[in-house]
Protein backbone atom coordinates (compact mmCIF):
# COMPACT_ATOMS: atom_id res chain seq x y z
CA UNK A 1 15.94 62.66 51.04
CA UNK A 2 19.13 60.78 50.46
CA UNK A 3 19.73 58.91 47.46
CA UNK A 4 19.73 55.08 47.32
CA UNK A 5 23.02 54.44 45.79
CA UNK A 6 23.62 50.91 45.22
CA UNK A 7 26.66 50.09 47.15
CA UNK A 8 26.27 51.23 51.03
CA UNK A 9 28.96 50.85 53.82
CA UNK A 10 26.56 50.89 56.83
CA UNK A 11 22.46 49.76 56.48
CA UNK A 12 20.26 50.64 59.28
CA UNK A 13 16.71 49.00 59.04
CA UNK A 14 13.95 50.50 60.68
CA UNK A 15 13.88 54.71 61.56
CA UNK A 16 12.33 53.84 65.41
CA UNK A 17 13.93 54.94 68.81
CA UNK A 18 16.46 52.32 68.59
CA UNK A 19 17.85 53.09 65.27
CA UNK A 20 18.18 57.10 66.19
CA UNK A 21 19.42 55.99 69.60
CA UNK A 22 22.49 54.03 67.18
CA UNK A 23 22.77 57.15 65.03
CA UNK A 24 23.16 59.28 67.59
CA UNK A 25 26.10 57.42 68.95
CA UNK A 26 27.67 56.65 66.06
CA UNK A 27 28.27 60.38 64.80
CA UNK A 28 29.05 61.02 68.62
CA UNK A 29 32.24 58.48 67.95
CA UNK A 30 32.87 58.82 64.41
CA UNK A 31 31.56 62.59 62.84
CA UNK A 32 33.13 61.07 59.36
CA UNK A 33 30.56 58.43 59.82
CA UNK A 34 27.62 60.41 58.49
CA UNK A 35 27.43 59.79 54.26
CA UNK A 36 28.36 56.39 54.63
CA UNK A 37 25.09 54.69 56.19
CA UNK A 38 21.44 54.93 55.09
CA UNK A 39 18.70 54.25 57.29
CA UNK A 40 15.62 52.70 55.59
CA UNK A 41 11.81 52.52 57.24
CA UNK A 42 8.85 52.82 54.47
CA UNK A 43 7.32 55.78 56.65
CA UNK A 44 10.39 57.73 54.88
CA UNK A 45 10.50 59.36 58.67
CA UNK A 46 11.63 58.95 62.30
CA UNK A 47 10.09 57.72 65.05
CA UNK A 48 6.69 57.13 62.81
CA UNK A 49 5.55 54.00 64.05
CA UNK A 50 6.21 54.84 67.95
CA UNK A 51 4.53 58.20 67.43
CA UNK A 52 1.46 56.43 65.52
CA UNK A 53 1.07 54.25 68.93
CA UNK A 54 1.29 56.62 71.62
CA UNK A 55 -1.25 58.78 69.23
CA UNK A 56 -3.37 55.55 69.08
CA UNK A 57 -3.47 54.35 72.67
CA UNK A 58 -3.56 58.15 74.11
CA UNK A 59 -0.41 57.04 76.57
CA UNK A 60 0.45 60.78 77.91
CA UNK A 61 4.22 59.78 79.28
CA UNK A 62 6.97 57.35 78.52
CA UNK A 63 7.40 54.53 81.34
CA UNK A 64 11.05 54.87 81.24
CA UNK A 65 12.88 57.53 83.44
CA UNK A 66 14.30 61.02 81.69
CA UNK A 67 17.56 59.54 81.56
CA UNK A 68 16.72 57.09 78.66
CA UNK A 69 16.66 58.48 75.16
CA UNK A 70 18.82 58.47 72.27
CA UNK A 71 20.89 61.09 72.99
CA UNK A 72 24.22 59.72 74.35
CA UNK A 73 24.41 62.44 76.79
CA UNK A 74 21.86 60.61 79.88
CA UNK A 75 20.79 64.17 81.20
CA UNK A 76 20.22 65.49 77.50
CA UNK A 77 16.99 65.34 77.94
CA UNK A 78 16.82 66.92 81.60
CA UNK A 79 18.15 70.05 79.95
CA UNK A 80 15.79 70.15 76.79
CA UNK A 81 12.76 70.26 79.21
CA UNK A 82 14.30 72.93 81.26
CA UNK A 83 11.22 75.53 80.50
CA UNK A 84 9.22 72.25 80.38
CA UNK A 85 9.29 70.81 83.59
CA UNK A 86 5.11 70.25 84.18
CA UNK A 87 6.17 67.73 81.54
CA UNK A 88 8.18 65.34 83.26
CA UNK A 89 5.79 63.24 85.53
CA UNK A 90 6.26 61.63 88.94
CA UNK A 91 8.02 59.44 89.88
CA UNK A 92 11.21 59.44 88.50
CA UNK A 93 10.74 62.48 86.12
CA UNK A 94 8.71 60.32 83.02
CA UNK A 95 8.66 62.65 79.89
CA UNK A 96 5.34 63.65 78.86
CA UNK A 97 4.92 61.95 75.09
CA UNK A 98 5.28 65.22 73.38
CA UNK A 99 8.29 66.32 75.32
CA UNK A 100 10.10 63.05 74.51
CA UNK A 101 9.00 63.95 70.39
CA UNK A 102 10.22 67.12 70.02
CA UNK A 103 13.54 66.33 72.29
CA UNK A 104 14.08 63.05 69.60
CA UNK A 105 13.31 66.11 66.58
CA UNK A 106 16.22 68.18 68.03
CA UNK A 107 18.41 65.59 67.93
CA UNK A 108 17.44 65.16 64.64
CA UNK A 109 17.77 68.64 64.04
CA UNK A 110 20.93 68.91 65.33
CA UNK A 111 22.50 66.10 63.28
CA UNK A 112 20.88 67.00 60.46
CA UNK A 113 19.24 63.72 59.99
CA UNK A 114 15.90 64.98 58.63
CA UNK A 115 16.39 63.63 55.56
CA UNK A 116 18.39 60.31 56.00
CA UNK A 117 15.49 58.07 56.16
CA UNK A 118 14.64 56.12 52.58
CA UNK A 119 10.80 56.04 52.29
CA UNK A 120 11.95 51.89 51.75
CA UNK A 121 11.24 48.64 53.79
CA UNK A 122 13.84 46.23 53.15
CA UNK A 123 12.24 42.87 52.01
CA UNK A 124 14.62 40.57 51.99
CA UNK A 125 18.45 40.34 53.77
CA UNK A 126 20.98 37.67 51.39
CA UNK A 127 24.46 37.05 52.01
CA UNK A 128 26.81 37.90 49.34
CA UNK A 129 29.52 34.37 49.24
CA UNK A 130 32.95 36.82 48.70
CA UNK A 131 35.07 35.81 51.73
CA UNK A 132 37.81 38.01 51.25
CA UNK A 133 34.83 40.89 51.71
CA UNK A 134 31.59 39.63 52.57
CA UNK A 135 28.46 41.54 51.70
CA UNK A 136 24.79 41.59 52.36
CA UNK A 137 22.17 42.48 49.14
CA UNK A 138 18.71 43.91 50.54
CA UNK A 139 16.19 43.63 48.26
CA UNK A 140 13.74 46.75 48.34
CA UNK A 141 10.37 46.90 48.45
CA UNK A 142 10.13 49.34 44.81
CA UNK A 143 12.07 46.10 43.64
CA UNK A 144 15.37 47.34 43.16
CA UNK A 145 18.69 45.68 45.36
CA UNK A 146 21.10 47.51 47.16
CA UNK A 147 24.70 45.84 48.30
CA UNK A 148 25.75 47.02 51.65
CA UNK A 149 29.12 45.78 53.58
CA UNK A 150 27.20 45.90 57.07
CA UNK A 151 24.01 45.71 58.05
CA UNK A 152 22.29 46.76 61.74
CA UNK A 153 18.80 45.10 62.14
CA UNK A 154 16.71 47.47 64.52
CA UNK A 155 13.01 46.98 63.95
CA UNK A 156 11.92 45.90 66.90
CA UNK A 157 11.24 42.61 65.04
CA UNK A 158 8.30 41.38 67.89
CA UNK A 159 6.01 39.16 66.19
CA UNK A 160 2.19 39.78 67.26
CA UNK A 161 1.26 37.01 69.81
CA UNK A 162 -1.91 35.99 68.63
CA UNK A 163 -3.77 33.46 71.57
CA UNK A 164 -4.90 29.94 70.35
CA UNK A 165 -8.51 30.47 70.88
CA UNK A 166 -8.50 33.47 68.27
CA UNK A 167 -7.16 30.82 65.57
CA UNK A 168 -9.97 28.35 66.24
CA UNK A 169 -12.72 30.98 65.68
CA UNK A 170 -15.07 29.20 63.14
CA UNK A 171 -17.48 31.74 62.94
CA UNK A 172 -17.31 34.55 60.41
CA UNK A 173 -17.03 37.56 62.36
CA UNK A 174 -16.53 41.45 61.27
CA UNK A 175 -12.84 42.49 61.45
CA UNK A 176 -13.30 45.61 62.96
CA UNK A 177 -14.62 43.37 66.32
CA UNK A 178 -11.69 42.02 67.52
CA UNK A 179 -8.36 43.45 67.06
CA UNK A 180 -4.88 43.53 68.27
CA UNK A 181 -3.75 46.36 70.55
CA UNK A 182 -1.27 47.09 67.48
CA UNK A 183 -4.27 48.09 65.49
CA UNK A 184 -6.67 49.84 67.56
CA UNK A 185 -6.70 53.17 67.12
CA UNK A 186 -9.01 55.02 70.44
CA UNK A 187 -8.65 58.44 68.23
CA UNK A 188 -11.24 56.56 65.93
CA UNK A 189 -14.19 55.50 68.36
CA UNK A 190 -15.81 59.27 69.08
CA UNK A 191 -18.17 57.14 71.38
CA UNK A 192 -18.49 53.41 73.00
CA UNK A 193 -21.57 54.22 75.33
CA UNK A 194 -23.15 51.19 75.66
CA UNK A 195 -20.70 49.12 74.20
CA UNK A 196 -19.05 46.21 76.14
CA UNK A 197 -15.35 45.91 75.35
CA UNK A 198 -13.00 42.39 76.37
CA UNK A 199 -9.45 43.55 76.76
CA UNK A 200 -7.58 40.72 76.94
CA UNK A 201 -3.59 40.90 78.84
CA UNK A 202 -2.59 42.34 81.82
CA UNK A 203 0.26 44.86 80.53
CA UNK A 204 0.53 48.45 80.22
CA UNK A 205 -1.23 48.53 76.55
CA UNK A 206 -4.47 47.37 78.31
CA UNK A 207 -4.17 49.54 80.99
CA UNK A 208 -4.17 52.41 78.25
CA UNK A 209 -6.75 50.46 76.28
CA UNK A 210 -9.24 50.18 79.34
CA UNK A 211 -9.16 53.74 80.40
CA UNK A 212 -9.49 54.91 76.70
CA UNK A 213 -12.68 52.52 76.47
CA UNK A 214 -14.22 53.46 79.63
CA UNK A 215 -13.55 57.81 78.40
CA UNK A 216 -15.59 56.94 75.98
CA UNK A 217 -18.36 55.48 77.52
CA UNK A 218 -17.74 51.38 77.30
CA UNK A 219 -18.37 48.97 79.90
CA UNK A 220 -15.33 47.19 80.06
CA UNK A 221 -14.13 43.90 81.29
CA UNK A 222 -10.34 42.98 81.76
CA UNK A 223 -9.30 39.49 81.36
CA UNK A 224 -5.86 38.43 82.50
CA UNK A 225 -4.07 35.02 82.65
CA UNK A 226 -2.78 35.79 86.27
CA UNK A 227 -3.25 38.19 89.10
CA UNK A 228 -2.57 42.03 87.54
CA UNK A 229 0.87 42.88 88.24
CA UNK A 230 1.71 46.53 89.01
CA UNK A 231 5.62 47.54 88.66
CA UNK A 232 7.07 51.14 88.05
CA UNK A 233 8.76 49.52 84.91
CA UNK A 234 8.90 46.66 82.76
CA UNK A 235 11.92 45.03 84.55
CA UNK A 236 13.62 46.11 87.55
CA UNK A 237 16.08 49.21 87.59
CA UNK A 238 18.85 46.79 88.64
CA UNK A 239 19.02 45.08 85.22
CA UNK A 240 20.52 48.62 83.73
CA UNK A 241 23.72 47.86 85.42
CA UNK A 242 26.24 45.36 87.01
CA UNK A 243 23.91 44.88 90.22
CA UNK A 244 21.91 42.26 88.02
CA UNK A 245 23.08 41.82 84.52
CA UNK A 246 27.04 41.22 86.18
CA UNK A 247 25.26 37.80 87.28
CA UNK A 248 23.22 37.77 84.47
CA UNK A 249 26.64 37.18 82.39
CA UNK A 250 28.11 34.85 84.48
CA UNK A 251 25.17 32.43 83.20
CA UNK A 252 24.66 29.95 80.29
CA UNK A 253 22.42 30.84 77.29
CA UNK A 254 19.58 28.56 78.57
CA UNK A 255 20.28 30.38 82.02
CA UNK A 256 20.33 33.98 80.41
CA UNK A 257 16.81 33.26 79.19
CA UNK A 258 15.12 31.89 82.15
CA UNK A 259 16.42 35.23 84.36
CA UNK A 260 14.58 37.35 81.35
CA UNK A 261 11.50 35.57 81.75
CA UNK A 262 11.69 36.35 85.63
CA UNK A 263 12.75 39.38 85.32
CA UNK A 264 9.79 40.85 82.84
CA UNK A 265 7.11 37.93 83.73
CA UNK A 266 5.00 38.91 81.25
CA UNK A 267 3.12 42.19 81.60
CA UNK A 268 2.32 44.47 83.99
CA UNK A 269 0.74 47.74 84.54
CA UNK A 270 2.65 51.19 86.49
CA UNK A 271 1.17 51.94 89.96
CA UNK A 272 -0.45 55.16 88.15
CA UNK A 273 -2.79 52.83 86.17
CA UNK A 274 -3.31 50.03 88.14
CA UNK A 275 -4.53 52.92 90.61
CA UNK A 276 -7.18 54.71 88.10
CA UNK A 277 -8.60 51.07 87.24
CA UNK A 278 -9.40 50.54 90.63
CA UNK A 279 -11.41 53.75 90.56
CA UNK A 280 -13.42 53.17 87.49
CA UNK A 281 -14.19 49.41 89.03
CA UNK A 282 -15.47 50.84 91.71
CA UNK A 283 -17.69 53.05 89.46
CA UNK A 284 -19.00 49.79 87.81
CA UNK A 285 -17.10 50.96 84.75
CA UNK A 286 -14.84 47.88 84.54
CA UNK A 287 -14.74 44.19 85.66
CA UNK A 288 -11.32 42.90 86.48
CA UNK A 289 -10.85 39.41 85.99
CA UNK A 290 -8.07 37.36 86.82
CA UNK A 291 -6.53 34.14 86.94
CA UNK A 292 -8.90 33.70 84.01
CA UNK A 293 -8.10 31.75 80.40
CA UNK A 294 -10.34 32.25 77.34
CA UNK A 295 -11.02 28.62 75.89
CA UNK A 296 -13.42 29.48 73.35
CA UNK A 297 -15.40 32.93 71.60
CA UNK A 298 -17.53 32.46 68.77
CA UNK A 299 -19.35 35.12 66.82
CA UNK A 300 -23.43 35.16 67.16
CA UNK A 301 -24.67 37.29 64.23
CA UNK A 302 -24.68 40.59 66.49
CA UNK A 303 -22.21 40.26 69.72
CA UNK A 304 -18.80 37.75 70.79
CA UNK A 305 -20.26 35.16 73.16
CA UNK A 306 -16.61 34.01 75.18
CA UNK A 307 -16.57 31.23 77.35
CA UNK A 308 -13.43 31.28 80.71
CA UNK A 309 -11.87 28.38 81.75
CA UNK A 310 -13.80 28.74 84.88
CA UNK A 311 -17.49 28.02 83.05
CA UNK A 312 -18.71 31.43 82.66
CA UNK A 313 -19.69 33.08 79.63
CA UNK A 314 -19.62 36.90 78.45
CA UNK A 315 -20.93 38.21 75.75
CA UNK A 316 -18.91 41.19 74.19
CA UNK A 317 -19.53 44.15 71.65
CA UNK A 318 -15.91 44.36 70.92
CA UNK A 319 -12.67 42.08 71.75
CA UNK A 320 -9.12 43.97 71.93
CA UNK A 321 -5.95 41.62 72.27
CA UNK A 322 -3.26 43.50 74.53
CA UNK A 323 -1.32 40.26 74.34
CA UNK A 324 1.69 41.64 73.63
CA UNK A 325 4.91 40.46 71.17
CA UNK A 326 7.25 37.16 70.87
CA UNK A 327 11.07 37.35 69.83
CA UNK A 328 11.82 34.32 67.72
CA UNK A 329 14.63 34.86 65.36
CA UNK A 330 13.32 31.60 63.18
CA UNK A 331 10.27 33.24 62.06
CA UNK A 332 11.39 37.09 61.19
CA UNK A 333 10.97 37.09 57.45
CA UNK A 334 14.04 39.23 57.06
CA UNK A 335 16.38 36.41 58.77
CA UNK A 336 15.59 33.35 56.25
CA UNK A 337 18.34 33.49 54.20
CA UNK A 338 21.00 34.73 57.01
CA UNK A 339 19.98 31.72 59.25
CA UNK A 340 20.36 29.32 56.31
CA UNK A 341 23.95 30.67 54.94
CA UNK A 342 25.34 31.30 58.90
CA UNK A 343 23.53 28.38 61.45
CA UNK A 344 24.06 29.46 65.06
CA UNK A 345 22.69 28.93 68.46
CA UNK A 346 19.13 29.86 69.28
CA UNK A 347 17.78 29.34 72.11
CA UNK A 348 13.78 29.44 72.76
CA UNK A 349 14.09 31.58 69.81
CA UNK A 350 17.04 33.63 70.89
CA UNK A 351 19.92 34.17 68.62
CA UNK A 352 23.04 33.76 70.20
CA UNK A 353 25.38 36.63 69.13
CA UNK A 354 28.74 37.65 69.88
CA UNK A 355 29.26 40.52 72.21
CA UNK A 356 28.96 43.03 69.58
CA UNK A 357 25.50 41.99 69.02
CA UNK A 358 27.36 40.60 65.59
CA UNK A 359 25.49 37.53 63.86
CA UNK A 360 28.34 35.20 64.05
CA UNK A 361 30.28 34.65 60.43
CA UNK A 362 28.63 37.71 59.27
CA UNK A 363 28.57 41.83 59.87
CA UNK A 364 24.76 41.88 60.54
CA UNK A 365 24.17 43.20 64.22
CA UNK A 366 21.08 42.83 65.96
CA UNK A 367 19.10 45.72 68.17
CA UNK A 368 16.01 45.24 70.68
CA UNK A 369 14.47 42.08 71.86
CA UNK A 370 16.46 39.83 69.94
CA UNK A 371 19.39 40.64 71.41
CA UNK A 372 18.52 40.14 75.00
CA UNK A 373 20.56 37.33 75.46
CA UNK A 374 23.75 40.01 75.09
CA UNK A 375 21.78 42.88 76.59
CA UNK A 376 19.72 41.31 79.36
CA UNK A 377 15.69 41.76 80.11
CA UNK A 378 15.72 45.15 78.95
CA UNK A 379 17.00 44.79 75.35
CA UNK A 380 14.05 45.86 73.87
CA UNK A 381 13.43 49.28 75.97
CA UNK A 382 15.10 52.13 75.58
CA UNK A 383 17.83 51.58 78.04
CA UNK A 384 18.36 48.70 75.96
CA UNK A 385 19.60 50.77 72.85
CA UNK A 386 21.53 52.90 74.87
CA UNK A 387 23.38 49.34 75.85
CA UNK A 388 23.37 47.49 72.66
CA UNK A 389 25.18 50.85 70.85
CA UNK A 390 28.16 50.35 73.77
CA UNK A 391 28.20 47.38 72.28
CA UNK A 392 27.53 47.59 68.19
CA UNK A 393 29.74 51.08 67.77
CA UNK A 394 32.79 50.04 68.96
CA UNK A 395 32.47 47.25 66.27
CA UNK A 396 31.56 49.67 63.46
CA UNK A 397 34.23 52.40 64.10
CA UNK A 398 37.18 50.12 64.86
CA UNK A 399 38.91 48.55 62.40
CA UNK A 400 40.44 45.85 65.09
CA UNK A 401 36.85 44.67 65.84
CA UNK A 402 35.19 45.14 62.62
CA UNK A 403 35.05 41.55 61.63
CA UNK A 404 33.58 38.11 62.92
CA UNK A 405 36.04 35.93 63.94
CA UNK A 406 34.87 33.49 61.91
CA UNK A 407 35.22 35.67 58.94
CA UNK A 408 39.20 36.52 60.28
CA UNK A 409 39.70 32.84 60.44
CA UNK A 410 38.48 32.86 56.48
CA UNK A 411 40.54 35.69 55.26
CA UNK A 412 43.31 33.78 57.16
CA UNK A 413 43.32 30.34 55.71
């Protein structure tokens, strides 16, 4: 494991596609780059967290196409799966979940990155006031402090979106009976026979959770906002290049984040899935309901009674939330005291960075959803860390571009 020492040139927070996809680039640039970052995730590992929820959910294949990975070769991965090629899925060649693993462990492997991850969240992110050479200090969660000159945020930073009705539960209710999709675990139920399961959203993640339900012998029912939505992929393959995102750029902020609300409009599920629901409702194994709002569940001492917007009421064994993550830069924990030092633009909860993905004032750069106003609807998918590093490295390896211009405009006056 590499030691924490306590001054660091480059700090990469969070160990997750996006910060190996970064890695990967920036020793693909700059070989000499390699002992002067640390990467910090309390798992102490790579890829923990996205390997813990495919496990969870049971999702067999990625939704993105082979081409999207961390590698910054695109057909990298192609090659890997050679011998392996009952493991890329139709259409569009989607890597099987373990194929996509043990292609991110050679890379690993090959960059001998094994042991670069600090077994260390990061708790808190304060500027250091030195103009002439400004620094962050990240406070660690065994309660020591580290100084680092740059800093690349690449979490994922969603925060759970939790619906209204579950805050105005007033009945005590056992917490293993309604959960977020970030929490259920399917490898834990052996068997739901005879249980009735809500799944609340209309993405992908209750797609997964439905068919995981019904394998185990639930009745479920699906509840969505809106009519289900099926799409190939979260946004539409024009938004990884200049056929979209070149208008996409010509627009204002306010603009920029109207076109990513179009362009994911909230969830939906792949063909593939959409198709096997159908199936099991025609079984009687699950009740799709759309165009339909929760207003009100309460707990009665053995079941969830919920009550639609429509009049009807349900009464549920189980309630899963597949309601998916918001991206507001005001309420990530880590931001507090880099939002209060350097004030800048946000919009609907949007930072507005420069177009290195650079906090302006500062050398904290942002990865995933946050930076979709830069990146476009896809920022927080993998083809969105492939285009936030042609963005973040050239600012890290060149000295020309390596600070704000606000912080040029200091050194200069």
């Amino acid at each position: 494991m590499t030691k924490v020492t306590e001054k660091i040139d480059l700090a990469i927070i969070g160990a997750g596609p996006h910060a190996l996809t970064l890695v990967a680039h920036l020793l693909q640039k700059r070989q000499s780059i390699k002992g002067k970052f640390a990467v910090f995730d309390p798992s102490g590992s790579w890829l923990s967290r996205w390997k813990q929820q495919f496990a969870a959910l049971e999702i067999p294949h990625l939704r993105s196409p082979a081409v999207h990975h961390p590698h910054p070769n695109p057909f990298a991965l192609r090659k890997f799966a050679e011998s392996r090629s009952l493991e890329l899925f139709p259409p569009y060649d989607l890597p099987g979940t373990q194929l996509f693993a043990d292609f991110c462990q050679d890379i690993i492997a090959e960059r001998q990155l094994q042991d670069q991850v600090i077994p260390l969240a990061v708790t808190s992110i304060k500027p250091l006031s030195d103009h002439l050479r400004p620094q962050f200090q990240l406070g660690l969660s065994d309660g020591k402090t580290v100084t680092a000159r740059r800093v690349v945020l690449a979490t994922g930073s969603g925060k759970i979106n939790i619906p209204d009705w579950v805050n105005q539960i007033k009945t005590e209710y056992p917490q293993d009976r309604l959960s977020h999709s970030h929490t259920v675990d399917l490898r834990k139920y052996h068997s739901l026979a005879g249980q009735r399961v809500l799944i609340v959203g209309g993405g992908l993640t209750s797609g997964h959770l439905a068919v995981g339900a019904i394998s185990r012998g639930a009745k479920v029912h699906l509840m969505l906002r809106r009519q289900l939505s099926e799409k190939l992929f979260d946004a539409a393959p024009g938004w990884l290049g200049p056929k979209y995102l070149k208008g996409f750029f010509e627009q204002n902020w306010q603009q920029r984040w109207t076109l990513i609300q179009q362009a994911r409009n909230g969830g939906s599920m792949t063909p593939a899935i959409a198709t096997q629901l159908r199936k099991e409702k025609h079984r009687g194994n699950i009740i799709i309901d759309e165009n339909c709002q929760i207003v009100k569940a309460e707990w009665l001492s053995n079941n969830w009674q919920v009550e639609c917007d429509n009049g009807n009421i349900y009464n549920f064994d189980y309630i899963w939330l597949a309601t998916g993550t918001k991206f507001d830069v005001t309420t990530e924990p880590l931001l507090q005291d880099i939002l209060a030092t350097y004030p800048i633009q946000i919009v609907n909860g949007l930072p507005v960075l420069d177009t290195y993905l650079r906090w302006p004032g500062c050398e904290l750069f942002i990865m995933g959803g946050l930076a979709a106003l830069q990146v476009g609807p896809t920022a927080r998918n993998l083809s969105g860390a492939r285009m936030a590093c042609e963005k973040i490295v050239p600012a890290i390896v060149k000295p020309s571009v390596a600070f704000s211009p606000s912080i040029t405009e200091i050194k200069a006056s």
